[in-house]
PDB file of N, CA and C in Angstrom:
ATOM      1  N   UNK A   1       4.780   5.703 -10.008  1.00  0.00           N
ATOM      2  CA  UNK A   1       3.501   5.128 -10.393  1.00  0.00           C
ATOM      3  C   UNK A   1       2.421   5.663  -9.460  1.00  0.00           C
ATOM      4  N   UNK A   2       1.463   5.644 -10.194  1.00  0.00           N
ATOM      5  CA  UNK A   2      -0.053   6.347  -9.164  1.00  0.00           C
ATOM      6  C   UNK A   2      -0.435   5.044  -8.959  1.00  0.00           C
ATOM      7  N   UNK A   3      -0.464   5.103  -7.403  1.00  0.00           N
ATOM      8  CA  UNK A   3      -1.590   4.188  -7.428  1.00  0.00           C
ATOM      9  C   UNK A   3      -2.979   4.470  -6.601  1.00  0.00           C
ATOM     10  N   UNK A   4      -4.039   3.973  -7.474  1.00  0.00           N
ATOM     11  CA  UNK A   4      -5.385   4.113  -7.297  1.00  0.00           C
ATOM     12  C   UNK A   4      -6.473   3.135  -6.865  1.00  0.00           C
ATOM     13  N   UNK A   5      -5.729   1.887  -7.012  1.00  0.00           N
ATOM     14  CA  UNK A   5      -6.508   0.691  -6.629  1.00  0.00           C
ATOM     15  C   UNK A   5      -6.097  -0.316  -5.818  1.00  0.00           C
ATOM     16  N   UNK A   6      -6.952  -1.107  -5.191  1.00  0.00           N
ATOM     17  CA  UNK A   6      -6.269  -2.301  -4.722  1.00  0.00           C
ATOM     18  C   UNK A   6      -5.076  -2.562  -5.350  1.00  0.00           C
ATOM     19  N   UNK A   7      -5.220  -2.850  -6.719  1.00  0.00           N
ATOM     20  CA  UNK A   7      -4.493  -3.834  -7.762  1.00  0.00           C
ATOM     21  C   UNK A   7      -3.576  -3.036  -7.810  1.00  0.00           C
ATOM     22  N   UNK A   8      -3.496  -2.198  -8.235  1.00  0.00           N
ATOM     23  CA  UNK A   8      -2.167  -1.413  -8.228  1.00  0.00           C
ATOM     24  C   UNK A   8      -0.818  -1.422  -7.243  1.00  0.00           C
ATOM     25  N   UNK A   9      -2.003  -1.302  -6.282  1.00  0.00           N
ATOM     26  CA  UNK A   9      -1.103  -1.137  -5.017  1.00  0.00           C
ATOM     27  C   UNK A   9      -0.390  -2.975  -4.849  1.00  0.00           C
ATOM     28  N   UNK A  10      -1.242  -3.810  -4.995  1.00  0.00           N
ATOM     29  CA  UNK A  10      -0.655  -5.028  -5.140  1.00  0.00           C
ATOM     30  C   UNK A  10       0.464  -5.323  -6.346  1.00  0.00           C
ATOM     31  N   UNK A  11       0.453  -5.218  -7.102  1.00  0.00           N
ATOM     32  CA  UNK A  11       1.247  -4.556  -8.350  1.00  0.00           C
ATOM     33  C   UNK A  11       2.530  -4.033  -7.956  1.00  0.00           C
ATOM     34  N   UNK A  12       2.283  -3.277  -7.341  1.00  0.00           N
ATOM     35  CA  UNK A  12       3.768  -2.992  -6.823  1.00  0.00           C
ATOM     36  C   UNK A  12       4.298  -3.746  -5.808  1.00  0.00           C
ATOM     37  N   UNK A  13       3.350  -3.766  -5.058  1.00  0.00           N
ATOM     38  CA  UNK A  13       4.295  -4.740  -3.878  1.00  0.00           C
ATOM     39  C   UNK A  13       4.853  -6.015  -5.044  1.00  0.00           C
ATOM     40  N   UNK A  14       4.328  -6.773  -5.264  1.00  0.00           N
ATOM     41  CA  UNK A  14       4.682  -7.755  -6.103  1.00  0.00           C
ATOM     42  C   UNK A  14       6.021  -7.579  -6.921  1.00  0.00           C
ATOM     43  N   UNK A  15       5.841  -6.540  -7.715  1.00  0.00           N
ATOM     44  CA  UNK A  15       7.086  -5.997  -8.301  1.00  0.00           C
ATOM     45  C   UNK A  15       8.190  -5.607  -7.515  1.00  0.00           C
ATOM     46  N   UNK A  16       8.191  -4.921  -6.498  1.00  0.00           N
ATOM     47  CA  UNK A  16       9.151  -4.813  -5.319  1.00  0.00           C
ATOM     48  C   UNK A  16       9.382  -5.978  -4.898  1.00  0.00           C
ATOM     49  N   UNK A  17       8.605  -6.543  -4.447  1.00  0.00           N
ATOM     50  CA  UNK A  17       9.268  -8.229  -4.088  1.00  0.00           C
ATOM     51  C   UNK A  17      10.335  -9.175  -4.605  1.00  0.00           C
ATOM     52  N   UNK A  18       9.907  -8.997  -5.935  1.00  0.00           N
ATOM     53  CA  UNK A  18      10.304  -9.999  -7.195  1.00  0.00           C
ATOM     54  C   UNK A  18      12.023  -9.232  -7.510  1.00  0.00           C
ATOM     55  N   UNK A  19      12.025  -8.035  -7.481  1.00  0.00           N
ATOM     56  CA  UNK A  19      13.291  -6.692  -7.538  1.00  0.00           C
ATOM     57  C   UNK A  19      14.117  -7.453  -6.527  1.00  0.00           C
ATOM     58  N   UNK A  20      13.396  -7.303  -5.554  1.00  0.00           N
ATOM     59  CA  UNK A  20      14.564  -8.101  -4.147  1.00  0.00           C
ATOM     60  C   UNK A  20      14.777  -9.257  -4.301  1.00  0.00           C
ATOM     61  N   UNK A  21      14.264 -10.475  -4.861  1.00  0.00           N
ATOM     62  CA  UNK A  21      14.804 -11.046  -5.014  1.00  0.00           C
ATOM     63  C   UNK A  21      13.824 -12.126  -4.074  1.00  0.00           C
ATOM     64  N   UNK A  22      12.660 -11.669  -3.321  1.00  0.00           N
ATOM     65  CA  UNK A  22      11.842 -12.730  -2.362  1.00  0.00           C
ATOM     66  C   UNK A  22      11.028 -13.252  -2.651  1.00  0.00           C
ATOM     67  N   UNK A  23      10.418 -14.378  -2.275  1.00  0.00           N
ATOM     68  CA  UNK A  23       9.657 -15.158  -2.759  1.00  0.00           C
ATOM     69  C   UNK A  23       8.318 -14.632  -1.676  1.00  0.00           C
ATOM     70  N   UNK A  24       7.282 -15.074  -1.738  1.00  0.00           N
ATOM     71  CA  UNK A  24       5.940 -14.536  -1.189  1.00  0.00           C
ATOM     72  C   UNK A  24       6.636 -15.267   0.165  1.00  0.00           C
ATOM     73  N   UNK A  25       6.566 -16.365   0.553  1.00  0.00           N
ATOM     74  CA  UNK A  25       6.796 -16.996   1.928  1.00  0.00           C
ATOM     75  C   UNK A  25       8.423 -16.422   2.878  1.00  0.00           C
ATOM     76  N   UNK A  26       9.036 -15.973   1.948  1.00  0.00           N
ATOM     77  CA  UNK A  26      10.135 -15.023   2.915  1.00  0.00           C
ATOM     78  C   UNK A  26       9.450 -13.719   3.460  1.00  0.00           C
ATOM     79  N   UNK A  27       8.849 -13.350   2.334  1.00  0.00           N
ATOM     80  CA  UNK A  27       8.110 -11.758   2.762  1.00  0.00           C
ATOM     81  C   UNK A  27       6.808 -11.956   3.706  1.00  0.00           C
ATOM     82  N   UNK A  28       6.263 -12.793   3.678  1.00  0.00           N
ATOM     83  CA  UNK A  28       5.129 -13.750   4.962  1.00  0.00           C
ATOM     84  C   UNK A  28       5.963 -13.385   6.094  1.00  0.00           C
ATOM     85  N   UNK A  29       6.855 -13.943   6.342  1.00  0.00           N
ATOM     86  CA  UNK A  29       7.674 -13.800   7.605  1.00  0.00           C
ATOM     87  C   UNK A  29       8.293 -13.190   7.872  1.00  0.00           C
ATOM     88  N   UNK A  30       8.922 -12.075   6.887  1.00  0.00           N
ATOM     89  CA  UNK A  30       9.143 -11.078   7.532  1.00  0.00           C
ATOM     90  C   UNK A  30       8.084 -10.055   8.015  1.00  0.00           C
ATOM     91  N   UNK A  31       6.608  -9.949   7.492  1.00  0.00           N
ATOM     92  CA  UNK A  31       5.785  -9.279   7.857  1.00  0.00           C
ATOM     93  C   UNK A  31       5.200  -9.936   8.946  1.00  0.00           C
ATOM     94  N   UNK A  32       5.104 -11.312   9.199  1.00  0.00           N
ATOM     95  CA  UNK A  32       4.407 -11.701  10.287  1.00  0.00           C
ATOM     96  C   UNK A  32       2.854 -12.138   9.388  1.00  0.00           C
ATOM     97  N   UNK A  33       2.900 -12.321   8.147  1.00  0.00           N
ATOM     98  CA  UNK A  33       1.487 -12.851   7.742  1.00  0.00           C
ATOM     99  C   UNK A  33       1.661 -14.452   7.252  1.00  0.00           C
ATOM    100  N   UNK A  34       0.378 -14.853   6.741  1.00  0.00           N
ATOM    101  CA  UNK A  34       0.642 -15.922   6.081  1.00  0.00           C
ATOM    102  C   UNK A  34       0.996 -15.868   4.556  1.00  0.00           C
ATOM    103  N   UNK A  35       1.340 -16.476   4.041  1.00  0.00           N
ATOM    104  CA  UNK A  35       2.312 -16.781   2.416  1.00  0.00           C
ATOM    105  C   UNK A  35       0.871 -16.796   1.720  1.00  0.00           C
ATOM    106  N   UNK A  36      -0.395 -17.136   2.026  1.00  0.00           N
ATOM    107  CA  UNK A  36      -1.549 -16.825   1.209  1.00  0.00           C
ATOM    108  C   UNK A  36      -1.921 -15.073   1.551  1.00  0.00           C
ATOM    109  N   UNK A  37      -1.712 -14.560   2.399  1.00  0.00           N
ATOM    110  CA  UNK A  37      -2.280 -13.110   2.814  1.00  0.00           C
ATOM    111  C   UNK A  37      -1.630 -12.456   1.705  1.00  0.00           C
ATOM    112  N   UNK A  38       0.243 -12.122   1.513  1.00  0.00           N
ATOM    113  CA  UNK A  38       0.792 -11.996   0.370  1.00  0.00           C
ATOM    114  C   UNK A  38       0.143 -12.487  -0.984  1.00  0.00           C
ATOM    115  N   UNK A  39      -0.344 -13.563  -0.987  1.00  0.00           N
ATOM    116  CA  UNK A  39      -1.169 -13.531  -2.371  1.00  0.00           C
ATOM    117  C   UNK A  39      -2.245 -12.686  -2.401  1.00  0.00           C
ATOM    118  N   UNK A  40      -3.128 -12.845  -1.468  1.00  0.00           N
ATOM    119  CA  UNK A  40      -4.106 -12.027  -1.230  1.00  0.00           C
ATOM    120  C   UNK A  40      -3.947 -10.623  -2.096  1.00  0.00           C
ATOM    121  N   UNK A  41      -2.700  -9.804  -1.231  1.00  0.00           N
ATOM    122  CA  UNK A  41      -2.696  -8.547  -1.648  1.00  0.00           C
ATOM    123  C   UNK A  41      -1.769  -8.166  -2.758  1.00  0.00           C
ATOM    124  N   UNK A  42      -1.083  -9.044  -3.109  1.00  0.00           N
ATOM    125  CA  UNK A  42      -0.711  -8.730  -4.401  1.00  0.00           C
ATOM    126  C   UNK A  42      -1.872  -8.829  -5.612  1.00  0.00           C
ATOM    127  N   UNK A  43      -2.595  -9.614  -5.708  1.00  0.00           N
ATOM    128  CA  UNK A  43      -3.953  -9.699  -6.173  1.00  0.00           C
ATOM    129  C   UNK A  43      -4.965  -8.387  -5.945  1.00  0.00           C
ATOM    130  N   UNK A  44      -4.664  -7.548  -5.292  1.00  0.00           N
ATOM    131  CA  UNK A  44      -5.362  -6.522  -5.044  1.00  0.00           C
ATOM    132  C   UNK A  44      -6.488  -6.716  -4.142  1.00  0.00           C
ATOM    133  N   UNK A  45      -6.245  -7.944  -3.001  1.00  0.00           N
ATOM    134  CA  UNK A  45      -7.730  -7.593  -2.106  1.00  0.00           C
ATOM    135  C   UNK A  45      -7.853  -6.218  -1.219  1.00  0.00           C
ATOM    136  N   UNK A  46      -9.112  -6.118  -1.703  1.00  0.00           N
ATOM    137  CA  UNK A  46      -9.639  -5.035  -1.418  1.00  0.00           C
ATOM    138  C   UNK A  46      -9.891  -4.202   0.273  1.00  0.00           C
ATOM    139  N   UNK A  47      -9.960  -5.332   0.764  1.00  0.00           N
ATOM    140  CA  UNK A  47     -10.108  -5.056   2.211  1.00  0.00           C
ATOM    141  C   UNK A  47      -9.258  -5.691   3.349  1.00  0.00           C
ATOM    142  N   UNK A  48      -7.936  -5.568   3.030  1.00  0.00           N
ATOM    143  CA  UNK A  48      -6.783  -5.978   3.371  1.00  0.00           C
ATOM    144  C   UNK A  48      -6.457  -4.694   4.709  1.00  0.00           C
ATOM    145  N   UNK A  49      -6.060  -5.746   5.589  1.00  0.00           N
ATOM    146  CA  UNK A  49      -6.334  -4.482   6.895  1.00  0.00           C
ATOM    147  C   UNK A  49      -4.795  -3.306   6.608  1.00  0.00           C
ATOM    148  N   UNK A  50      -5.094  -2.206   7.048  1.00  0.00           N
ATOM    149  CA  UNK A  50      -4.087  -1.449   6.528  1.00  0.00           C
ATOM    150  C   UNK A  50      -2.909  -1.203   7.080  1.00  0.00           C
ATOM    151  N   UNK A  51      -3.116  -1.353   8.759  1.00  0.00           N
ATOM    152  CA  UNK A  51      -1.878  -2.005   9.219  1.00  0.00           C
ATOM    153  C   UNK A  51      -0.939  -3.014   8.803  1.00  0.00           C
ATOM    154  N   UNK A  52      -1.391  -3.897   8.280  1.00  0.00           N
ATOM    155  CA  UNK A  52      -0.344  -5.010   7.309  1.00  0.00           C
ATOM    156  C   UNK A  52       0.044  -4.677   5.830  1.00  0.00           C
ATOM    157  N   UNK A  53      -0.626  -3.759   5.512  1.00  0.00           N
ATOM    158  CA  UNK A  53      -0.156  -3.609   4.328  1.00  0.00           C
ATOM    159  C   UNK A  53       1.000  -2.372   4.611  1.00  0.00           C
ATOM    160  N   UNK A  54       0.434  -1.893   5.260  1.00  0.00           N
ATOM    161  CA  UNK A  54       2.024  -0.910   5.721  1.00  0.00           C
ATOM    162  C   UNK A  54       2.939  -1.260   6.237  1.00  0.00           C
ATOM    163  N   UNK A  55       2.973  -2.271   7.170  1.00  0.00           N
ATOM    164  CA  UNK A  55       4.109  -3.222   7.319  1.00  0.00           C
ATOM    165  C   UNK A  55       4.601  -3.932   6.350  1.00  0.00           C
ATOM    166  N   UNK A  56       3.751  -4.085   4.992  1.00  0.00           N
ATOM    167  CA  UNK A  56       4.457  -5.046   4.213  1.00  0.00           C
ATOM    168  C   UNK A  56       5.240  -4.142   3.008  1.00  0.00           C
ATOM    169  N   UNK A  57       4.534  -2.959   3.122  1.00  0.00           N
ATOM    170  CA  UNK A  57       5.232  -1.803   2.547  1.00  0.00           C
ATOM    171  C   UNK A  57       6.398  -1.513   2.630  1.00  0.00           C
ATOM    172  N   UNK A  58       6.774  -1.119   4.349  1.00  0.00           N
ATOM    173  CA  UNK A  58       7.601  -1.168   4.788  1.00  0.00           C
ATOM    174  C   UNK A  58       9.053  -1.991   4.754  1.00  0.00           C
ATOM    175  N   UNK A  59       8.482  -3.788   5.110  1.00  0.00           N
ATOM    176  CA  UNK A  59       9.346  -4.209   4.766  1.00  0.00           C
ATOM    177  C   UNK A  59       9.946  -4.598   3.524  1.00  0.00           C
ATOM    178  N   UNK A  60       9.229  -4.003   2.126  1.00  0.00           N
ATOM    179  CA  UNK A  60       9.358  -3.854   0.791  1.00  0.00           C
ATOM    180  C   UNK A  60      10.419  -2.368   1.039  1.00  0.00           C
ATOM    181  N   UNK A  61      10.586  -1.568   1.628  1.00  0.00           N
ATOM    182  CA  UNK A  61      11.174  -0.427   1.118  1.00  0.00           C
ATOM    183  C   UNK A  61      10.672   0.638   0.121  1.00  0.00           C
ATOM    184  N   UNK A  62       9.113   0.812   0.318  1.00  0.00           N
ATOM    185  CA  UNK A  62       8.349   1.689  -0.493  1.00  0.00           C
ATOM    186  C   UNK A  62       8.223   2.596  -0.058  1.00  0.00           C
ATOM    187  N   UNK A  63       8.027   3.476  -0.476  1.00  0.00           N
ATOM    188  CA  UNK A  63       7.773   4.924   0.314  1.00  0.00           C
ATOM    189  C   UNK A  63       6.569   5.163  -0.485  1.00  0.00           C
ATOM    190  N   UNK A  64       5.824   5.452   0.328  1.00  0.00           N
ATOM    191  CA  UNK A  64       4.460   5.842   0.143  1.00  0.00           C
ATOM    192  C   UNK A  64       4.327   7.272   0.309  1.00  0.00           C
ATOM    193  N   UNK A  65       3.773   8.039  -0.934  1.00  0.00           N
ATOM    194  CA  UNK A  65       3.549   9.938  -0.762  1.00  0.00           C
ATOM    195  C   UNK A  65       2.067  10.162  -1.120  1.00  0.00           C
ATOM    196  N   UNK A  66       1.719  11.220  -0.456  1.00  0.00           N
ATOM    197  CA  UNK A  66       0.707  11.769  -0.281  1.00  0.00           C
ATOM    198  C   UNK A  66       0.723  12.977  -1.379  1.00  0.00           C
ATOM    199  N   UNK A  67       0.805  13.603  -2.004  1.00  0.00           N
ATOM    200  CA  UNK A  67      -0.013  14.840  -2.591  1.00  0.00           C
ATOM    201  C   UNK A  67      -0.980  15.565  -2.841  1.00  0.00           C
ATOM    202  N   UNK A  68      -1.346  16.986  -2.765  1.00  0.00           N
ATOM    203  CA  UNK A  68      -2.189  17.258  -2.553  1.00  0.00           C
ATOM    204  C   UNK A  68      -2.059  18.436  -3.748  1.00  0.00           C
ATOM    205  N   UNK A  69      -3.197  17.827  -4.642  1.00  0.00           N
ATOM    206  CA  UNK A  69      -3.663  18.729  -6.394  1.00  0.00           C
ATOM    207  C   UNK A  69      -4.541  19.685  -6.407  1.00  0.00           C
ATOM    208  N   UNK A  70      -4.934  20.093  -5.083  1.00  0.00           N
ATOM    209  CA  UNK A  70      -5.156  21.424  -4.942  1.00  0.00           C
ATOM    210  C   UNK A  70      -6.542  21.147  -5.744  1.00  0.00           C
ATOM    211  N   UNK A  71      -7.336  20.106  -5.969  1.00  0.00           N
ATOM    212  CA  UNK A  71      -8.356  20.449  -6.591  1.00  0.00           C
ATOM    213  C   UNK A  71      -9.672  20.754  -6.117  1.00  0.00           C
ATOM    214  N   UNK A  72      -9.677  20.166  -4.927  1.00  0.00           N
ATOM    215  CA  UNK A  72     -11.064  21.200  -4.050  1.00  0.00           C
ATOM    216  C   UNK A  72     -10.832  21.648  -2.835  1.00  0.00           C
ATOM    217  N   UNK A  73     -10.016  22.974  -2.296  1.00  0.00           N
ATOM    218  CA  UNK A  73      -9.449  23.164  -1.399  1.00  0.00           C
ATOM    219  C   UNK A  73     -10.499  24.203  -0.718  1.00  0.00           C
ATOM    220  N   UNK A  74     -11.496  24.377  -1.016  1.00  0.00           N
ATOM    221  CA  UNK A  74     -12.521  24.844   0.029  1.00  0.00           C
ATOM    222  C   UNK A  74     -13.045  23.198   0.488  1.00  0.00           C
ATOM    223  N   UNK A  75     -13.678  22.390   0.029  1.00  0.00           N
ATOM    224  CA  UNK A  75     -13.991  21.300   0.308  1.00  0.00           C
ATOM    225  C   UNK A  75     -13.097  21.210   1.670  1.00  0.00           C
ATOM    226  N   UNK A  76     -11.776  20.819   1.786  1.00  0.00           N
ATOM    227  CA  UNK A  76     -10.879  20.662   2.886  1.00  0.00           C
ATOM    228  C   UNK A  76     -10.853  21.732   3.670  1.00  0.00           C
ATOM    229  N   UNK A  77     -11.231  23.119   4.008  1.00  0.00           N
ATOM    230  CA  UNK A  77     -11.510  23.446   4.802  1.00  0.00           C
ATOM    231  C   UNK A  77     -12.650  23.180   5.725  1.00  0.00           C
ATOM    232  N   UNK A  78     -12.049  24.145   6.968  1.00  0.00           N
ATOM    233  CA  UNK A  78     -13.347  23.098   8.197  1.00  0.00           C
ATOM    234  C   UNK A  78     -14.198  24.337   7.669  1.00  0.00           C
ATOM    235  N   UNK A  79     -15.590  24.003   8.153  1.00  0.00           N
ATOM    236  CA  UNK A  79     -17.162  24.830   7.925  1.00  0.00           C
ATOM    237  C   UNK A  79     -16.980  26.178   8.412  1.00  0.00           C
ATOM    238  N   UNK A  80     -16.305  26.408   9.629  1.00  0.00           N
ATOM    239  CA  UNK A  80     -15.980  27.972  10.067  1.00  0.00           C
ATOM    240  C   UNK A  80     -15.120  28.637   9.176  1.00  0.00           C
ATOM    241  N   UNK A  81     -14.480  28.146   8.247  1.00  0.00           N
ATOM    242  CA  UNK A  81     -13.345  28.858   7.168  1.00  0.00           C
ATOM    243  C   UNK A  81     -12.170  29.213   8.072  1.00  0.00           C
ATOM    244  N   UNK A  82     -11.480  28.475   9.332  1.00  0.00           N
ATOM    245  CA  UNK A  82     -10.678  28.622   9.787  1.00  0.00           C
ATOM    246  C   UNK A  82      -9.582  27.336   9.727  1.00  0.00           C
ATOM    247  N   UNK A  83      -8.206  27.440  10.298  1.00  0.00           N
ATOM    248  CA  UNK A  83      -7.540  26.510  10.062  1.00  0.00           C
ATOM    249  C   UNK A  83      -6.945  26.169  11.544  1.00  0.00           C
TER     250      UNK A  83
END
């Protein structure tokens, strides 16, 4: 799945959760948040600090990938055209 949004990304965690078998307040404590923060970001809040959401990633068993579509690859070079 791509994900592109808050929601998405909450979306899955949620769905990963529910797969394992945890309820929001087991996964609270294993991340170290509160059982409303888990609502929070399954809901897709938006400005959810990103350290916790990678911990909660984490303790979901997600693997998170990066790709790169090659679609503006002068853009990503630095201004001198060196690497």
């Amino acid at each position: 799945m791509r994900i592109r949004t808050p929601i998405d990304l909450g979306a899955v965690i949620r769905d990963r959760r529910m797969k394992l078998g945890l309820d929001q307040k087991t996964l609270a404590t294993q991340v170290g948040v509160s059982r409303q923060w888990i609502v929070d970001v399954e809901k897709g809040k938006p400005r959810a600090p990103i350290s916790l959401v990678l911990r909660t990633v984490e303790a979901l068993g997600i693997n998170l990938a990066a790709d790169d579509q090659g679609k503006n690859k002068e853009a990503d070079r630095p201004a001198s055209g060196r690497y």
